[in-house]
Protein backbone atom coordinates (compact mmCIF):
# COMPACT_ATOMS: atom_id res chain seq x y z
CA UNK A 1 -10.80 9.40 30.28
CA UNK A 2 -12.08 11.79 27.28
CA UNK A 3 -15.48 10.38 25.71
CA UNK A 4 -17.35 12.60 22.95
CA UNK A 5 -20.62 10.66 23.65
CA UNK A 6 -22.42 11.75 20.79
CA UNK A 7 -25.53 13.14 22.95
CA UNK A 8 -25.85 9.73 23.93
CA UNK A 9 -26.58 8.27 20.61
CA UNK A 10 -24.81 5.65 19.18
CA UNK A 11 -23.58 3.81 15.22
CA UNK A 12 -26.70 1.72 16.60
CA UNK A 13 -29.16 5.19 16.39
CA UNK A 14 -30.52 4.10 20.37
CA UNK A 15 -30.15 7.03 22.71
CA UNK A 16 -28.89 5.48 25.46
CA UNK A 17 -27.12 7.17 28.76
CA UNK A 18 -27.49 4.00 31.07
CA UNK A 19 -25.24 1.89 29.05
CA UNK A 20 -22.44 4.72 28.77
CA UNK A 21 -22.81 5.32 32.76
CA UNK A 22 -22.65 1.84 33.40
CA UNK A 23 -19.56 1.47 31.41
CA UNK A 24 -18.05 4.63 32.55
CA UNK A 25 -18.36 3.08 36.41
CA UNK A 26 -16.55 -0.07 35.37
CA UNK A 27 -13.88 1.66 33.66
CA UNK A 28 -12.23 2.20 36.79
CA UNK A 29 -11.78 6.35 35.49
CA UNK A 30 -11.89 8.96 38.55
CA UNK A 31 -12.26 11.77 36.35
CA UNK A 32 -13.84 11.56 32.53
CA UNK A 33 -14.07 14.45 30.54
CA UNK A 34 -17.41 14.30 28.03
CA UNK A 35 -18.17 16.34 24.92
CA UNK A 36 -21.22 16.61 23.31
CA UNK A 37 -23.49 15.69 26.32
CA UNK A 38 -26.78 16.89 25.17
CA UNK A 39 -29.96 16.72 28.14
CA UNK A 40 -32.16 18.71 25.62
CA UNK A 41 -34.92 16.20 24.70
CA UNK A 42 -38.35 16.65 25.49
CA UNK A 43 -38.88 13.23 25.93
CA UNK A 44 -36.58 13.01 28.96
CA UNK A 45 -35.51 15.12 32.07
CA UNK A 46 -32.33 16.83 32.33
CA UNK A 47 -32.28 14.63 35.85
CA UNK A 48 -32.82 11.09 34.34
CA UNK A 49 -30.05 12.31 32.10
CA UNK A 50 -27.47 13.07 34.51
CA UNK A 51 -28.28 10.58 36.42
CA UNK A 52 -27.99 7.63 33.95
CA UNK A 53 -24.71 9.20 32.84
CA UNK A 54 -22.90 9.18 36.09
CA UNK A 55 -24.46 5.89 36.92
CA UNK A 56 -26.63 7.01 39.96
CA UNK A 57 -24.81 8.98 41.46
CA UNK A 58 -21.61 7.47 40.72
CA UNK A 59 -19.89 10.16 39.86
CA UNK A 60 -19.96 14.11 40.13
CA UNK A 61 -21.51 15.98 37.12
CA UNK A 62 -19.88 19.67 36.60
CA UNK A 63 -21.62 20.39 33.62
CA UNK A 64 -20.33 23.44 30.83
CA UNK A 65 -23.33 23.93 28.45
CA UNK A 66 -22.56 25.96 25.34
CA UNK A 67 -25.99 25.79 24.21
CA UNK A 68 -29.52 25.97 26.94
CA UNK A 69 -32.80 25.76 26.03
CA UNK A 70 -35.92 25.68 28.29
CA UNK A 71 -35.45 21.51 28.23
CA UNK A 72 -31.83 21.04 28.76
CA UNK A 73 -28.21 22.06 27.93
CA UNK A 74 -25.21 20.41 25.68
CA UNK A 75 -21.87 21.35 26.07
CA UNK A 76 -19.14 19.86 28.21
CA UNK A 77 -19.34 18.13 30.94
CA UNK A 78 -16.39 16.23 33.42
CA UNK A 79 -17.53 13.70 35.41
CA UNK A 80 -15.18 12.55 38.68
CA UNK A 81 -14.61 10.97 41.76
CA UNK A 82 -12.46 13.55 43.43
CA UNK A 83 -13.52 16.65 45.04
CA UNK A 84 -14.60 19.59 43.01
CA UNK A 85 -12.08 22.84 44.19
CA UNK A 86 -13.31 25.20 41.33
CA UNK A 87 -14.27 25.67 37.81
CA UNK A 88 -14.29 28.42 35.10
CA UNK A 89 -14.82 28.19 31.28
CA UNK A 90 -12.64 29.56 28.47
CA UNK A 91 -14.79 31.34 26.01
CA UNK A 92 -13.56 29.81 22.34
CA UNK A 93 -16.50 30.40 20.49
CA UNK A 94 -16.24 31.83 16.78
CA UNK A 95 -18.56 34.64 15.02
CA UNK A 96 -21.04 32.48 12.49
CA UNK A 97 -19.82 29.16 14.20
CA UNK A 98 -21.23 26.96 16.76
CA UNK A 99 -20.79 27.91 19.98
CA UNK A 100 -17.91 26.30 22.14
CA UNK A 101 -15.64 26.25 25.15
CA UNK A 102 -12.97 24.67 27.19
CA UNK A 103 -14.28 23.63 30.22
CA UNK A 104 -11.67 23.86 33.57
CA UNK A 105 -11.99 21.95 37.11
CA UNK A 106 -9.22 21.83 39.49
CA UNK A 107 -9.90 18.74 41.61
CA UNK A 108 -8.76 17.78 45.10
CA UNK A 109 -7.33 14.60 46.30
CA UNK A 110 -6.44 14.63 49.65
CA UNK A 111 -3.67 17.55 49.96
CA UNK A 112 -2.66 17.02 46.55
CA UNK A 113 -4.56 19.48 43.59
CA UNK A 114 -4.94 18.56 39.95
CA UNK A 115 -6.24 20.69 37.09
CA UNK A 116 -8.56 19.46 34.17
CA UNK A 117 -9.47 20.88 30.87
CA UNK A 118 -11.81 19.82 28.37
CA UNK A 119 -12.23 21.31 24.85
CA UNK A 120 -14.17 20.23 22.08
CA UNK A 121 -13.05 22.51 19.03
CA UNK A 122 -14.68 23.54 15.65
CA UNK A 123 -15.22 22.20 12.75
CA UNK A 124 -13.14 25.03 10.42
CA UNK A 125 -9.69 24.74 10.17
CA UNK A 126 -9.31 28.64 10.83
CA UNK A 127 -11.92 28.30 13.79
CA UNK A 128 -9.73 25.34 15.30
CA UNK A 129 -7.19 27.76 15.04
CA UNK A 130 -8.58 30.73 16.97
CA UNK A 131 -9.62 28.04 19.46
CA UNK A 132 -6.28 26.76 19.59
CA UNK A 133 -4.44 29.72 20.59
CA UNK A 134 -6.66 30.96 23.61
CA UNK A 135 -6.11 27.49 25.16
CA UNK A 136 -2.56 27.84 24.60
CA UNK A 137 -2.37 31.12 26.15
CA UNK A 138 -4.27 29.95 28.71
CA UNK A 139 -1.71 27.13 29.56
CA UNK A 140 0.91 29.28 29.35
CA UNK A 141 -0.19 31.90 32.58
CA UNK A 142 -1.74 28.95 34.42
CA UNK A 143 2.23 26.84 34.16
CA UNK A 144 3.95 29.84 35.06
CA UNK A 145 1.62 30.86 37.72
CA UNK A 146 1.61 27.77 39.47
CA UNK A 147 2.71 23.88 39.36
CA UNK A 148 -0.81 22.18 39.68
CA UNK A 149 -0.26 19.13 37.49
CA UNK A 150 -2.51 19.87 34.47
CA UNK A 151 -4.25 17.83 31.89
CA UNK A 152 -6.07 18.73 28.62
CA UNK A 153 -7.98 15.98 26.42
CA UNK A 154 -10.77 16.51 24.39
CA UNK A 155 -12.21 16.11 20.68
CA UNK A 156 -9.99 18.48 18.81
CA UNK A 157 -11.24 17.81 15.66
CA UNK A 158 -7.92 17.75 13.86
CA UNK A 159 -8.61 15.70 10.87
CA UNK A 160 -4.82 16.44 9.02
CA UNK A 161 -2.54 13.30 9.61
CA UNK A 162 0.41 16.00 9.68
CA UNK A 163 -1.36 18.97 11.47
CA UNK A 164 1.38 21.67 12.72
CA UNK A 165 -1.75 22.83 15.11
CA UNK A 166 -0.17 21.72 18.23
CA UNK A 167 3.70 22.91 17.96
CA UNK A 168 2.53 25.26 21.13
CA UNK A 169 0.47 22.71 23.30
CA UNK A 170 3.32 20.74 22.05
CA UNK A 171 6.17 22.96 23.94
CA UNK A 172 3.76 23.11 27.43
CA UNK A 173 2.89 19.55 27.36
CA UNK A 174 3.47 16.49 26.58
CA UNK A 175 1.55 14.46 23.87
CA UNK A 176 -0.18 11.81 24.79
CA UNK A 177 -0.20 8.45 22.08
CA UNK A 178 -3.99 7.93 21.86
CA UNK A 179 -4.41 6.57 17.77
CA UNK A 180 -7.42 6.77 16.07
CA UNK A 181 -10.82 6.99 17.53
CA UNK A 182 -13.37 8.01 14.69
CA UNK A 183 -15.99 6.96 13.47
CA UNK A 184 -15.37 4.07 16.12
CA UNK A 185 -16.52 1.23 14.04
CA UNK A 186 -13.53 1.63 11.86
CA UNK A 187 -11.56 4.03 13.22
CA UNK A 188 -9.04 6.45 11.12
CA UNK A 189 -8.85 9.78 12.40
CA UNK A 190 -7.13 11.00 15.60
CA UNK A 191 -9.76 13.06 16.90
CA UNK A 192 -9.93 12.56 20.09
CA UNK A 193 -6.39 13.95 22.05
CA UNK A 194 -4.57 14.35 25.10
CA UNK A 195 -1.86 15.95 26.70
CA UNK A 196 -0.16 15.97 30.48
CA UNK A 197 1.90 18.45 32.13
CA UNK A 198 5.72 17.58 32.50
CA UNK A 199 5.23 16.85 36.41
CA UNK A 200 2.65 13.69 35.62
CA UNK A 201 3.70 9.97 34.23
CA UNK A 202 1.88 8.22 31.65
CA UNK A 203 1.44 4.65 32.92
CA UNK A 204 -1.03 3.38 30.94
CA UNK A 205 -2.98 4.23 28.13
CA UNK A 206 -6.34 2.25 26.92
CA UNK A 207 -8.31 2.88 23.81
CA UNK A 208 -11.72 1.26 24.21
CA UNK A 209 -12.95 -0.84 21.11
CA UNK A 210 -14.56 -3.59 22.00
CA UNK A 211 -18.00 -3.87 19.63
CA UNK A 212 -19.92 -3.25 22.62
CA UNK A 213 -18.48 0.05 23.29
CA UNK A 214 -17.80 0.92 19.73
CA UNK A 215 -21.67 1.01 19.38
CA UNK A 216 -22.60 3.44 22.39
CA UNK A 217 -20.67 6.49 20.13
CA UNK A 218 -19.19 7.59 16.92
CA UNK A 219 -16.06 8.07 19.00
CA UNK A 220 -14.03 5.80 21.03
CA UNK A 221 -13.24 7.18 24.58
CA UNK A 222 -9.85 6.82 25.63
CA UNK A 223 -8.65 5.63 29.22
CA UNK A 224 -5.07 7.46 30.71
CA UNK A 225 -3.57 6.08 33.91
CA UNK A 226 -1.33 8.82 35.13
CA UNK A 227 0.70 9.33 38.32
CA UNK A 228 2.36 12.71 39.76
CA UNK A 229 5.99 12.76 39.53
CA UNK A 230 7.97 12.44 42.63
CA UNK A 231 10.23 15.47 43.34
């Protein structure tokens, strides 16, 4: 699942991280992928925070802030199930622009090994660009280096109905049919995206929108049943 959760704010102005945990455990989702998890406010603990959020202790946390202050961080963050294997960070941020990354986490399950990468891009059509590119370049070495089934989901931020900004991602993986997710009480932009490596099977793919779930966001998070390919 990829979720922008808004720092944990929804169309309804209540902060609320219980009510996105508790949904988030129902889901059925090993592994979500969150942007804009913020645990900066004075008023709470970074703890209370993570823990509503993963639903006590539902789920692991590997948090990848882009911004820390002396309360909290906000950033990235993936949430799973599985066993954590190892994690880096791809450096996207832009000169004058908020800063940003793509957060990676190869999990375990069982034998089997499955890498994760979650990007939440700029605002500026040049910056999304930039961004763009060092992901794709990542992808690129990573495939040819090894065959780790890889996904990459995210906000993307790519407002243009008829954006040419993925004809790379495009080539390395495949596109993933999500629709429109914001603003998710009447949703008309694709913002939210995701792709698969050639070696995984889309099986199912859910687009929450109930009015319930529409209010804990400005996004909608979207749900991706996958399954690895058999040789």
């Amino acid at each position: 699942m990829t979720y922008n959760v808004h720092s944990g704010v929804g169309t309804d102005k209540k902060q609320d991280y219980q009510r996105i945990g508790r949904f988030l455990a129902s889901s059925g989702a090993d592994i979500v992928l969150l942007q804009e998890m913020d645990t900066r406010s004075p008023l709470r603990s970074v703890q209370q925070d993570v823990s509503d959020v993963t639903y006590h202790g539902e789920f692991t946390l590997v948090p990848s802030p882009t911004i820390t202050t002396d309360h909290g961080w906000y950033g990235n963050a993936i949430l799973t199930k599985l066993s954590v294997s190892s994690f880096e960070t791809i450096e996207i941020s832009q000169e004058g622009r908020e800063p940003r990354n793509a957060q990676v986490v190869t999990l375990r399950h069982n034998d089997k090994y499955i890498t994760v990468i979650n990007a939440h891009l700029g605002l500026k059509k040049w910056e999304r660009r930039a961004q763009i590119s060092r992901i794709q370049v990542y992808l690129a070495n990573k495939l040819s280096a090894m065959s780790v089934p890889v996904i990459l989901a995210g906000d993307f931020n790519e407002w243009q109905f008829f954006s040419g900004a993925f004809k790379k991602i495009n080539t390395l993986l495949t596109k993933v049919s999500t629709g429109r997710t914001f603003p998710s009480t009447f949703s008309f932009f694709s913002l939210d995206r995701v792709w698969v490596s050639k070696n995984l099977q889309i099986k199912q793919v859910i687009k929450h929108k109930s009015k319930p779930i529409s209010l804990m966001s400005d996004h909608l998070p979207i749900q991706v049943t996958i399954d690895v390919k058999q040789k």
